[in-house]
PDB file of N, CA and C in Angstrom:
ATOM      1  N   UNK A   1      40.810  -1.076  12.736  1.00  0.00           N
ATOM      2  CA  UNK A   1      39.709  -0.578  11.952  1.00  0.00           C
ATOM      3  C   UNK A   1      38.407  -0.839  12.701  1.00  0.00           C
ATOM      4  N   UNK A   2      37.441   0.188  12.947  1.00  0.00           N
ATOM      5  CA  UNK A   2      36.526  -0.015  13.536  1.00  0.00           C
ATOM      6  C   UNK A   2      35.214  -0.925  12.654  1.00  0.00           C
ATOM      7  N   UNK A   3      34.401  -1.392  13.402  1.00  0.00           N
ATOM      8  CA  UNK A   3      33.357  -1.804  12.737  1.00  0.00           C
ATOM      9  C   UNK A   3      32.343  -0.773  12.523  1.00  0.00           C
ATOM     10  N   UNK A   4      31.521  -0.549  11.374  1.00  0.00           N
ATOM     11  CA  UNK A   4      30.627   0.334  11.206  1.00  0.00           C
ATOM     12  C   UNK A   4      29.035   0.087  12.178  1.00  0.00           C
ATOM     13  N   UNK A   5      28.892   1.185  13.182  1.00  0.00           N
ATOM     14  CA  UNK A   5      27.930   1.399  13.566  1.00  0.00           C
ATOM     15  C   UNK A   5      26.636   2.014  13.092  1.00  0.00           C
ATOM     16  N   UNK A   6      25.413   1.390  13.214  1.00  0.00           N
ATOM     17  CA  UNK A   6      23.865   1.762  13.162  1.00  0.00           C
ATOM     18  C   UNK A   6      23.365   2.618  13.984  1.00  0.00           C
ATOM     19  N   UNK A   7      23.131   3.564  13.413  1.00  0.00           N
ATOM     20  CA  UNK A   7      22.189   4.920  13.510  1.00  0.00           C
ATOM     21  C   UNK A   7      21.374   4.668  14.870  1.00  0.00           C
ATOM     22  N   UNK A   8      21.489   5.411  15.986  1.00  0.00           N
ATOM     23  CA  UNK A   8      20.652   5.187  17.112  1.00  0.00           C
ATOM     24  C   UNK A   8      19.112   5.025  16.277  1.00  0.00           C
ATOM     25  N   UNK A   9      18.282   4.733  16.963  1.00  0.00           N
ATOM     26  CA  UNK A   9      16.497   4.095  16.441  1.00  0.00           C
ATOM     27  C   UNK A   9      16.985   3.240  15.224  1.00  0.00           C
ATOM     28  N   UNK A  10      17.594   3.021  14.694  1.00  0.00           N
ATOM     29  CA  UNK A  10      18.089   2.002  13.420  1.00  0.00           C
ATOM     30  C   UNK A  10      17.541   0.484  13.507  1.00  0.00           C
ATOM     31  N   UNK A  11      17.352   0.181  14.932  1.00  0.00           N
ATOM     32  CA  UNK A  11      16.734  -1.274  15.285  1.00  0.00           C
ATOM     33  C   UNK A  11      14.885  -0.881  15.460  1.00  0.00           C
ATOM     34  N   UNK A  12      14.519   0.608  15.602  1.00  0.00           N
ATOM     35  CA  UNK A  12      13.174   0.262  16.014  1.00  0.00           C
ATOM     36  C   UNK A  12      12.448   0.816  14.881  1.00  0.00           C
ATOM     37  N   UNK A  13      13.346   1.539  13.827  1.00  0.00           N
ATOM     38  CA  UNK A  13      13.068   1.763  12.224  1.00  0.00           C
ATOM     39  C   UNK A  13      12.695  -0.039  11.907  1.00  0.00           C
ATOM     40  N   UNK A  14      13.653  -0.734  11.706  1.00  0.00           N
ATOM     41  CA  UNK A  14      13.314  -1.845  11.044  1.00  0.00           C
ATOM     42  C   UNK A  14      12.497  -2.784  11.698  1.00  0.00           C
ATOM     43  N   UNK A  15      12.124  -2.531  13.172  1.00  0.00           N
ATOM     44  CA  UNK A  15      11.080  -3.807  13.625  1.00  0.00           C
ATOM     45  C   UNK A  15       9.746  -2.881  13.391  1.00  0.00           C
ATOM     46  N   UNK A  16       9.742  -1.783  12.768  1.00  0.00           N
ATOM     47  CA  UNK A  16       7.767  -0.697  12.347  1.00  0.00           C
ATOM     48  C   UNK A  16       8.307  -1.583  10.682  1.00  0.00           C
ATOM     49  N   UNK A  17       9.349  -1.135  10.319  1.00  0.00           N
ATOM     50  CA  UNK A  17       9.145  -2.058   9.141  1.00  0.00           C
ATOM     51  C   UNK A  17       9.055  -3.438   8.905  1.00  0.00           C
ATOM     52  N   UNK A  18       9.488  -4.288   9.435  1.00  0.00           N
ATOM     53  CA  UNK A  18       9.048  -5.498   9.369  1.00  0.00           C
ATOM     54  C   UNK A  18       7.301  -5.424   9.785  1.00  0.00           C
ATOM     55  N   UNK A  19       7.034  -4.907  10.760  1.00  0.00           N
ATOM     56  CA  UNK A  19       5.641  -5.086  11.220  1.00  0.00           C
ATOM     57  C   UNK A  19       4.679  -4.482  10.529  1.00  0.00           C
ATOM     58  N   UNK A  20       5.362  -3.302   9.819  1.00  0.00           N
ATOM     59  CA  UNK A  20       4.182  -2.851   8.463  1.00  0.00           C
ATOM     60  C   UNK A  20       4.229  -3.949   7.184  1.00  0.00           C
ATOM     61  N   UNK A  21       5.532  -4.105   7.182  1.00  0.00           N
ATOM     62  CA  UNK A  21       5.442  -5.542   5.688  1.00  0.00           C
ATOM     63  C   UNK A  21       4.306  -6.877   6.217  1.00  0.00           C
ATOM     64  N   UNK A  22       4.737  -6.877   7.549  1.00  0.00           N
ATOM     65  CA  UNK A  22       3.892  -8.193   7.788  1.00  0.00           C
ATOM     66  C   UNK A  22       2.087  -7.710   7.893  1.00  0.00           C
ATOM     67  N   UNK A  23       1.913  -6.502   8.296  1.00  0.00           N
ATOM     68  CA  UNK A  23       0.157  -5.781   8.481  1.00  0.00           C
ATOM     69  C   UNK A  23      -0.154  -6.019   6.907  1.00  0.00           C
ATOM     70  N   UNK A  24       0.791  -6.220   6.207  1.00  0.00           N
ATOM     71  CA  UNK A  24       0.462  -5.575   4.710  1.00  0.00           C
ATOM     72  C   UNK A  24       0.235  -6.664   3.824  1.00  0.00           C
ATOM     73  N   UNK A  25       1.111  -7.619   4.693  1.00  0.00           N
ATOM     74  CA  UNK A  25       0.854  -8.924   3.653  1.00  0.00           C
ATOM     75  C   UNK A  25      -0.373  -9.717   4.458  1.00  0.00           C
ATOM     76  N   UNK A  26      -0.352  -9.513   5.576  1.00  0.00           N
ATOM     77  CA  UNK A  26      -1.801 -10.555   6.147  1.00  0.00           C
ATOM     78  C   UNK A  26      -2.954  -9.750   5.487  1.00  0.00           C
ATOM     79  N   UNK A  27      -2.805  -8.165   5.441  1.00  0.00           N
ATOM     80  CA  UNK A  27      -4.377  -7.625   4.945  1.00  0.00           C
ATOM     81  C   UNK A  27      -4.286  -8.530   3.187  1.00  0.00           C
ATOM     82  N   UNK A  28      -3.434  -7.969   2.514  1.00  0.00           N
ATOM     83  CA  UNK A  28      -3.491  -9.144   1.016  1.00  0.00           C
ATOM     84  C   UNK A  28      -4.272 -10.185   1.436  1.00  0.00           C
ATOM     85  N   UNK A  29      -3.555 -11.375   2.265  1.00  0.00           N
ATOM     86  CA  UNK A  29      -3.848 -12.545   2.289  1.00  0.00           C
ATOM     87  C   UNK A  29      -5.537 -12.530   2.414  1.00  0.00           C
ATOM     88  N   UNK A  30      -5.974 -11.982   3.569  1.00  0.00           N
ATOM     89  CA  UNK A  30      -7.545 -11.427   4.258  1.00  0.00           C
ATOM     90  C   UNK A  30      -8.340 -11.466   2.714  1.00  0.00           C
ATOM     91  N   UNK A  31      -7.710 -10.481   1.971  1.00  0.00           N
ATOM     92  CA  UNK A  31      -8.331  -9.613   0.844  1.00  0.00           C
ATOM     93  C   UNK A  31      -8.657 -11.100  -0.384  1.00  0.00           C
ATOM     94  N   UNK A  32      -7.867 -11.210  -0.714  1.00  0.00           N
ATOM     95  CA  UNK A  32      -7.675 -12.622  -1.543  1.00  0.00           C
ATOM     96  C   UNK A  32      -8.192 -13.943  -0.974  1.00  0.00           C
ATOM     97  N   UNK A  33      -8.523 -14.071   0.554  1.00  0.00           N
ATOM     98  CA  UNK A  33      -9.160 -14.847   1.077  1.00  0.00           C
ATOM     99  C   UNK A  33     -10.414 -14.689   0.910  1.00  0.00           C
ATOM    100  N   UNK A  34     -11.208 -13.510   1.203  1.00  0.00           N
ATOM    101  CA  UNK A  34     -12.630 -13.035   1.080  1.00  0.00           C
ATOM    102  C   UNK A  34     -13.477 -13.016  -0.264  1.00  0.00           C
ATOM    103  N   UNK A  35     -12.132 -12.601  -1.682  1.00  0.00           N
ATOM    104  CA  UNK A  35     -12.242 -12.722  -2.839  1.00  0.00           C
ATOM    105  C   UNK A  35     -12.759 -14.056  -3.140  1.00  0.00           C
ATOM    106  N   UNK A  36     -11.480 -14.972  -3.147  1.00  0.00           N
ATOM    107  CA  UNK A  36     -11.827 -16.612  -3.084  1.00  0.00           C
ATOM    108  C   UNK A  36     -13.052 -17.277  -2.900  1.00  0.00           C
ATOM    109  N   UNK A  37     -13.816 -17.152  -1.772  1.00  0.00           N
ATOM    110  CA  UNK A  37     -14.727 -17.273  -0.766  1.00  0.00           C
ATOM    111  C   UNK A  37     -15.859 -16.871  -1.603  1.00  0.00           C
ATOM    112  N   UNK A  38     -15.549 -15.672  -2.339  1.00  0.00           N
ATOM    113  CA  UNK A  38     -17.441 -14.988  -2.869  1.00  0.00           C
ATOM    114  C   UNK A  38     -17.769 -15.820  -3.935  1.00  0.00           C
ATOM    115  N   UNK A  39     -16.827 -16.686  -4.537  1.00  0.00           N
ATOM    116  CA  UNK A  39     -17.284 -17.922  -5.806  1.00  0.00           C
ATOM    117  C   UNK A  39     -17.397 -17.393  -6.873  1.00  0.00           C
ATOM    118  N   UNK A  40     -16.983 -16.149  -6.603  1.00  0.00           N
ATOM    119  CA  UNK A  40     -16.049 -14.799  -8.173  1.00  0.00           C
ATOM    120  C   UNK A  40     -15.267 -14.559  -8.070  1.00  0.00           C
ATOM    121  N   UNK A  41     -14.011 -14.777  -7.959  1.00  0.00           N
ATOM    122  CA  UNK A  41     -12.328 -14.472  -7.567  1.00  0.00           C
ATOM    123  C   UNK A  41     -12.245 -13.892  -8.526  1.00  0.00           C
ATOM    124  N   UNK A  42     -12.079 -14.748 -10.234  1.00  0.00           N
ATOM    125  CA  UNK A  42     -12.017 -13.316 -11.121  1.00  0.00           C
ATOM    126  C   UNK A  42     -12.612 -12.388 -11.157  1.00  0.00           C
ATOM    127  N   UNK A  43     -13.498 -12.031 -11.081  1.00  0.00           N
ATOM    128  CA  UNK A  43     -14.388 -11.047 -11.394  1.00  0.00           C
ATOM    129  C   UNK A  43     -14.470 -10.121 -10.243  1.00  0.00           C
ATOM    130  N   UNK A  44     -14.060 -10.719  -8.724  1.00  0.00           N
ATOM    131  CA  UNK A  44     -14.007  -9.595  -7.960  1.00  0.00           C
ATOM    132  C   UNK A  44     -12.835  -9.064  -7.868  1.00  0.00           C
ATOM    133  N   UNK A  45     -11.654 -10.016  -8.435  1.00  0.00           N
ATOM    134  CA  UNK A  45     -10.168  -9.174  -8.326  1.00  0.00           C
ATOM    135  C   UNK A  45      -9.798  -8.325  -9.288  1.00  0.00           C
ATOM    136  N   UNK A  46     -10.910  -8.311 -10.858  1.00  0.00           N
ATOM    137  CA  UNK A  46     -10.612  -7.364 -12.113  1.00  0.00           C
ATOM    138  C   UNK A  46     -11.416  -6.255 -11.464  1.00  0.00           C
ATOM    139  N   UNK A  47     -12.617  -6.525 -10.845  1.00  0.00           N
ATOM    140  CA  UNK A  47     -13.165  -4.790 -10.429  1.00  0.00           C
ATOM    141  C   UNK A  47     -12.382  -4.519  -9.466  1.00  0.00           C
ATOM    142  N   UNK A  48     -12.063  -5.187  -8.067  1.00  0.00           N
ATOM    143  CA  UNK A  48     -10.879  -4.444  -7.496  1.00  0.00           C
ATOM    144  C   UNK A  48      -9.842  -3.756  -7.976  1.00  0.00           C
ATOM    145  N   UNK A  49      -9.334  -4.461  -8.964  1.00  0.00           N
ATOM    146  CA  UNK A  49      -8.212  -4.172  -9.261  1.00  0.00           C
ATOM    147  C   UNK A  49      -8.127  -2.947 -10.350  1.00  0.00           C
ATOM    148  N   UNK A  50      -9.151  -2.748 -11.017  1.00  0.00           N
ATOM    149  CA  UNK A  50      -9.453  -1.961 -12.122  1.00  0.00           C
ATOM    150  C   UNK A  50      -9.921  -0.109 -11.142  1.00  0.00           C
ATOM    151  N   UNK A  51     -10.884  -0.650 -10.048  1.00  0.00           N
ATOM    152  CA  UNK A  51     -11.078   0.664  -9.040  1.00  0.00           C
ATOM    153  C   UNK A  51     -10.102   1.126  -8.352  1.00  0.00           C
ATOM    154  N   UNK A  52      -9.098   0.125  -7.894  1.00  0.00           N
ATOM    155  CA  UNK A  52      -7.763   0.572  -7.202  1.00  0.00           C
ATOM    156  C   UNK A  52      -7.194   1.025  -7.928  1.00  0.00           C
ATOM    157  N   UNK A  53      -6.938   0.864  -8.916  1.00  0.00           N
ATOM    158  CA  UNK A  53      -5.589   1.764  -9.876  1.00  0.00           C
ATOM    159  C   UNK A  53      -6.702   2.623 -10.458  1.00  0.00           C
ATOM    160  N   UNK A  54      -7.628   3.221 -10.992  1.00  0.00           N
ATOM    161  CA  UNK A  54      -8.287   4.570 -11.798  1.00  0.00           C
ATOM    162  C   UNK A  54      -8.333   5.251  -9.667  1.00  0.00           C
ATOM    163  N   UNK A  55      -8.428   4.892  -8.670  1.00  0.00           N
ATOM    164  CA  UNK A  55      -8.107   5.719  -7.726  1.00  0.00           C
ATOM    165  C   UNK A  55      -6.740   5.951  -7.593  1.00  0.00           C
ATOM    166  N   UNK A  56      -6.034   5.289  -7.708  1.00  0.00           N
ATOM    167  CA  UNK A  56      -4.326   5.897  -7.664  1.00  0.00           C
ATOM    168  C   UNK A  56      -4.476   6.461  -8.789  1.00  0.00           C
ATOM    169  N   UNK A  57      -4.684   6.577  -9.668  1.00  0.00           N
ATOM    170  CA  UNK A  57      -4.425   7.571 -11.173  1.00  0.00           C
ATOM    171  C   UNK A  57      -4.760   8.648 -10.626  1.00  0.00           C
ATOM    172  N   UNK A  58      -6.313   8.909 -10.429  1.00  0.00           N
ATOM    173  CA  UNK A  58      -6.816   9.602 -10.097  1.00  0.00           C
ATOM    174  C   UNK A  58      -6.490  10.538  -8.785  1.00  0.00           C
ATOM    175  N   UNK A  59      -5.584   9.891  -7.930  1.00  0.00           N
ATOM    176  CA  UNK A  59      -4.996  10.325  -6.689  1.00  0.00           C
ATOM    177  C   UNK A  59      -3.448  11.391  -7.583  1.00  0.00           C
ATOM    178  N   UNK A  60      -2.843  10.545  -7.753  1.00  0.00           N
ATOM    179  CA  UNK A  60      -1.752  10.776  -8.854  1.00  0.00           C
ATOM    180  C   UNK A  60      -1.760  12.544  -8.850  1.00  0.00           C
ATOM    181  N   UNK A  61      -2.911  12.041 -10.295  1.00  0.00           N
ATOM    182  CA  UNK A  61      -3.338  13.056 -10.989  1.00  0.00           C
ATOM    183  C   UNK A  61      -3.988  14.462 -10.282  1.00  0.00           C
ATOM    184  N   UNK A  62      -4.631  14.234  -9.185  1.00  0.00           N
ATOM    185  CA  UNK A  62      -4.687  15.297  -8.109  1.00  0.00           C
ATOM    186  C   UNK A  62      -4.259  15.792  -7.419  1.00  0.00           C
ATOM    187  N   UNK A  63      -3.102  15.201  -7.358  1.00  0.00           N
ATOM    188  CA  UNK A  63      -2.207  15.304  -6.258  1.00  0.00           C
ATOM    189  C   UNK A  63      -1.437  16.944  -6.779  1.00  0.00           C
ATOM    190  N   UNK A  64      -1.518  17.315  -8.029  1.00  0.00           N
ATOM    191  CA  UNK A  64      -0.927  18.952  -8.101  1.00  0.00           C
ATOM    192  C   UNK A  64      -1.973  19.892  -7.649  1.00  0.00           C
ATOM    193  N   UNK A  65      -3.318  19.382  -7.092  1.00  0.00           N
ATOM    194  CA  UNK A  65      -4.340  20.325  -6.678  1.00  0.00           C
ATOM    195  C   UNK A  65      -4.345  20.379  -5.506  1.00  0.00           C
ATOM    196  N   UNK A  66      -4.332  19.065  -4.932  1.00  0.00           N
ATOM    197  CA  UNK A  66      -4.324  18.729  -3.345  1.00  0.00           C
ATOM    198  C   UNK A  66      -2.666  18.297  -2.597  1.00  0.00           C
ATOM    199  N   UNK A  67      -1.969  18.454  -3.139  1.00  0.00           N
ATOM    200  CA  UNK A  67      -0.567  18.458  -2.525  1.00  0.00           C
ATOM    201  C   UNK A  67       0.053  17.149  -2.034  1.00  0.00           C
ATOM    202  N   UNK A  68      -0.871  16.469  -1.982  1.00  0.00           N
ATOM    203  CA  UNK A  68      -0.783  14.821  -1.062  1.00  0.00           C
ATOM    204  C   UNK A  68      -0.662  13.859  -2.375  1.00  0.00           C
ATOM    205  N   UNK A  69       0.193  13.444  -2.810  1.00  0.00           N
ATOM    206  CA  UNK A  69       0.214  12.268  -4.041  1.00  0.00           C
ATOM    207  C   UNK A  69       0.930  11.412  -3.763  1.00  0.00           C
ATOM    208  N   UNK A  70       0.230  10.242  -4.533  1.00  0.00           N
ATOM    209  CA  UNK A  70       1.356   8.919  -4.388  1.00  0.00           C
ATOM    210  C   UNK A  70       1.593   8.532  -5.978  1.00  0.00           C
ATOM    211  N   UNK A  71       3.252   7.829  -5.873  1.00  0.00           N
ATOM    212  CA  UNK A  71       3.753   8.306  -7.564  1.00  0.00           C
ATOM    213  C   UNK A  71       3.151   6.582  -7.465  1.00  0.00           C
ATOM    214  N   UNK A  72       2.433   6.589  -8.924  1.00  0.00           N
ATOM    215  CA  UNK A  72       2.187   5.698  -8.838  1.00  0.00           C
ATOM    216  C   UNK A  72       3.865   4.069 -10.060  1.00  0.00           C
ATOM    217  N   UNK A  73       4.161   3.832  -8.704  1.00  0.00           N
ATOM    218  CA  UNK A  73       5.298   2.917  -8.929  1.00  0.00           C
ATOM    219  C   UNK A  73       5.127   1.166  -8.469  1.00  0.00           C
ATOM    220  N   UNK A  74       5.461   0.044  -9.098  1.00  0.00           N
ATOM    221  CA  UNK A  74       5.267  -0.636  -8.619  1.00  0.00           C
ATOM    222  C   UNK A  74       4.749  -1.705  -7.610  1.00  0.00           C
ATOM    223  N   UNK A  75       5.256  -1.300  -5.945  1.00  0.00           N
ATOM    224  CA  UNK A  75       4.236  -1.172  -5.261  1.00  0.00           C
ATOM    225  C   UNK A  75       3.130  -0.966  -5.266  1.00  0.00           C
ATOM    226  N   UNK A  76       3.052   0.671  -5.163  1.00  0.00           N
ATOM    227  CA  UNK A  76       2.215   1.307  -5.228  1.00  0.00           C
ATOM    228  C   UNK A  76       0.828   0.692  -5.948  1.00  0.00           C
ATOM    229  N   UNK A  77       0.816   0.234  -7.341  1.00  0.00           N
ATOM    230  CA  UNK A  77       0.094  -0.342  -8.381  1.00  0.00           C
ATOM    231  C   UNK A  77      -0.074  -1.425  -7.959  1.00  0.00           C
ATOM    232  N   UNK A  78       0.962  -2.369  -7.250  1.00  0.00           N
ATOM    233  CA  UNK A  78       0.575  -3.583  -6.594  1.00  0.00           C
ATOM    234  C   UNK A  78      -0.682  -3.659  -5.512  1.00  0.00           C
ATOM    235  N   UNK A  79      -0.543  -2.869  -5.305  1.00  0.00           N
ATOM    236  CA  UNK A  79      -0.805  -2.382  -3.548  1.00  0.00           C
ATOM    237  C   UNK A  79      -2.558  -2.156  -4.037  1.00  0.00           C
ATOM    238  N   UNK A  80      -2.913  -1.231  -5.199  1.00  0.00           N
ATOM    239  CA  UNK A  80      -4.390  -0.718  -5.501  1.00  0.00           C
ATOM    240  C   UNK A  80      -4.663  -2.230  -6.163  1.00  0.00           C
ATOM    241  N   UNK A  81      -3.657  -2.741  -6.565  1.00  0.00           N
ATOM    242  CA  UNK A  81      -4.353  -3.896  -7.638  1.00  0.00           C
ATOM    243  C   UNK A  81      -5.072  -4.657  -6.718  1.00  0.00           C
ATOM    244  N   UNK A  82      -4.328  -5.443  -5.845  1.00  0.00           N
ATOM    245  CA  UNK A  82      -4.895  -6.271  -5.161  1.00  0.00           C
ATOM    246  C   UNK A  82      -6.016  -5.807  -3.393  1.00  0.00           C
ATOM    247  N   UNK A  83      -5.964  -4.510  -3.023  1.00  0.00           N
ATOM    248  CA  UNK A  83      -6.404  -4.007  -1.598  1.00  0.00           C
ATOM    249  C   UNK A  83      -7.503  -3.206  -2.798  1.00  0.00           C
ATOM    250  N   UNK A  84      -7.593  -2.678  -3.755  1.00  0.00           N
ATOM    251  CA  UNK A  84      -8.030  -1.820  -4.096  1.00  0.00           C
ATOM    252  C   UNK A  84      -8.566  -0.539  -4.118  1.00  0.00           C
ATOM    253  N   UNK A  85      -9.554   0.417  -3.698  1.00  0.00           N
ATOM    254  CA  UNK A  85      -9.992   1.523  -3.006  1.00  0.00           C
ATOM    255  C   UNK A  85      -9.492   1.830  -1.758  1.00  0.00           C
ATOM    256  N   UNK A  86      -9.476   0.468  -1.004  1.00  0.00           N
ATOM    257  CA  UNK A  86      -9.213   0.545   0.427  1.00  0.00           C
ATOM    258  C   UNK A  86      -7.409   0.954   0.339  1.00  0.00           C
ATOM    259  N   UNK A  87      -7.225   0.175  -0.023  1.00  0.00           N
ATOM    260  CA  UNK A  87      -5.539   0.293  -0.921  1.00  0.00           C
ATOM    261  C   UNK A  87      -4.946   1.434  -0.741  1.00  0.00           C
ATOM    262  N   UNK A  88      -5.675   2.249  -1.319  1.00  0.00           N
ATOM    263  CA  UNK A  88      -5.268   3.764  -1.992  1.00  0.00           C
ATOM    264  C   UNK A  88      -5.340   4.534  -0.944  1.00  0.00           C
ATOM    265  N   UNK A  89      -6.808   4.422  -0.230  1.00  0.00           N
ATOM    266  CA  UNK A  89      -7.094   5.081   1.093  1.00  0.00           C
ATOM    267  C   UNK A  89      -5.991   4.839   2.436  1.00  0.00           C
ATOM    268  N   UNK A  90      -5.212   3.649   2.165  1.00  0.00           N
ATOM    269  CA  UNK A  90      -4.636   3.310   3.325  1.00  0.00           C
ATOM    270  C   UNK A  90      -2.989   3.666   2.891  1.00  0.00           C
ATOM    271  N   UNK A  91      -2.456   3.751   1.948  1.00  0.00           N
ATOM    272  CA  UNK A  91      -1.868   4.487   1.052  1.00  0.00           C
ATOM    273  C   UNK A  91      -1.652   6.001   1.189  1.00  0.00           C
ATOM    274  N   UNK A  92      -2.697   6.471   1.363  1.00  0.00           N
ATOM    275  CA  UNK A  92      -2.729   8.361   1.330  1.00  0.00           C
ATOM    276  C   UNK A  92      -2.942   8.563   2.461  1.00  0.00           C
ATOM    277  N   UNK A  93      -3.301   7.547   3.490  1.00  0.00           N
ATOM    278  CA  UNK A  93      -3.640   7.963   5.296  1.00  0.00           C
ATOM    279  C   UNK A  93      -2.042   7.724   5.621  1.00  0.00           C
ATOM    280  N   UNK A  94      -1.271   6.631   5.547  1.00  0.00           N
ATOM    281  CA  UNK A  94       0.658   6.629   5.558  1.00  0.00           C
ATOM    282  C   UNK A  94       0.934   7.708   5.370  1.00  0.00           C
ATOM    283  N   UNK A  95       0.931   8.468   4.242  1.00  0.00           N
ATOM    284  CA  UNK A  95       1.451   9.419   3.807  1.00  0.00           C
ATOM    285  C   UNK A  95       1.126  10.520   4.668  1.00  0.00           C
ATOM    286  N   UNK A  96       0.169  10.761   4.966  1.00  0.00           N
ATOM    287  CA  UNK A  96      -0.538  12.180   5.430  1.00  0.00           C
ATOM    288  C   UNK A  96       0.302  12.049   7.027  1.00  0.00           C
ATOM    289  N   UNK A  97       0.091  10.392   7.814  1.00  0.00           N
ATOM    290  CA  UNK A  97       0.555  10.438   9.095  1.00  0.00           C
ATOM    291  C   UNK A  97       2.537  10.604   9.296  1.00  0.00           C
ATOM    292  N   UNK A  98       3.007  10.056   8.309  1.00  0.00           N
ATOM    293  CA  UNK A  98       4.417   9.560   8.269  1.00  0.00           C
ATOM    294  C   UNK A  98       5.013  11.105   7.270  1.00  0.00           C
ATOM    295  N   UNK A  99       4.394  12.222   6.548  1.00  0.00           N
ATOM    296  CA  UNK A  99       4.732  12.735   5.882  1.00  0.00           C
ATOM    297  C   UNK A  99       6.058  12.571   4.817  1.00  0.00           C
ATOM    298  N   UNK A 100       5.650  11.195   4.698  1.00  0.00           N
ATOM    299  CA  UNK A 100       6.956  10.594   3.444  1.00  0.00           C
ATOM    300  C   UNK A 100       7.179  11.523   2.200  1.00  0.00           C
TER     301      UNK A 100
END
């Protein structure tokens, strides 16, 4: 019985993914660091977080006019909550380059 073989690029798929999980969690960390730092953490992570998701809604929701949408799922909502505007923007630039 043979052993099951991996898809030629199958190793350089998962080292862009590891290296996008890791771009993704140091920008968080950055983001939540800078938050911390302004001596308003709440208050700058509820307006972040409140502008990042009404822009994914709002992306969402446009997305039957402009063709480019992101469903807004878990991630996704994670992703505006805490990066916020920038979030969304970096979010819909993936998409546009990677045509996911």
């Amino acid at each position: 019985m043979q052993a099951a073989q991996e898809p030629p690029g199958a190793e350089v798929s998962m080292m862009s993914h590891s290296l996008l999980l890791a771009a993704a969690g140091a920008a968080c960390i950055t983001v939540l660091a800078a938050l911390w730092r302004s001596g308003k953490f709440l208050r700058a992570l509820l307006f972040s977080a409140v502008t990042g998701n009404l822009a994914l809604f709002g992306v969402a929701y446009l997305g039957a006019f402009t063709g480019v949408t992101i469903a807004p799922g878990p991630i996704s909502v994670s992703i505006a909550t805490v990066l916020g505007i920038p979030g969304v923007i970096l979010m819909l630039a993936l998409r546009l380059i990677f045509r996911a």
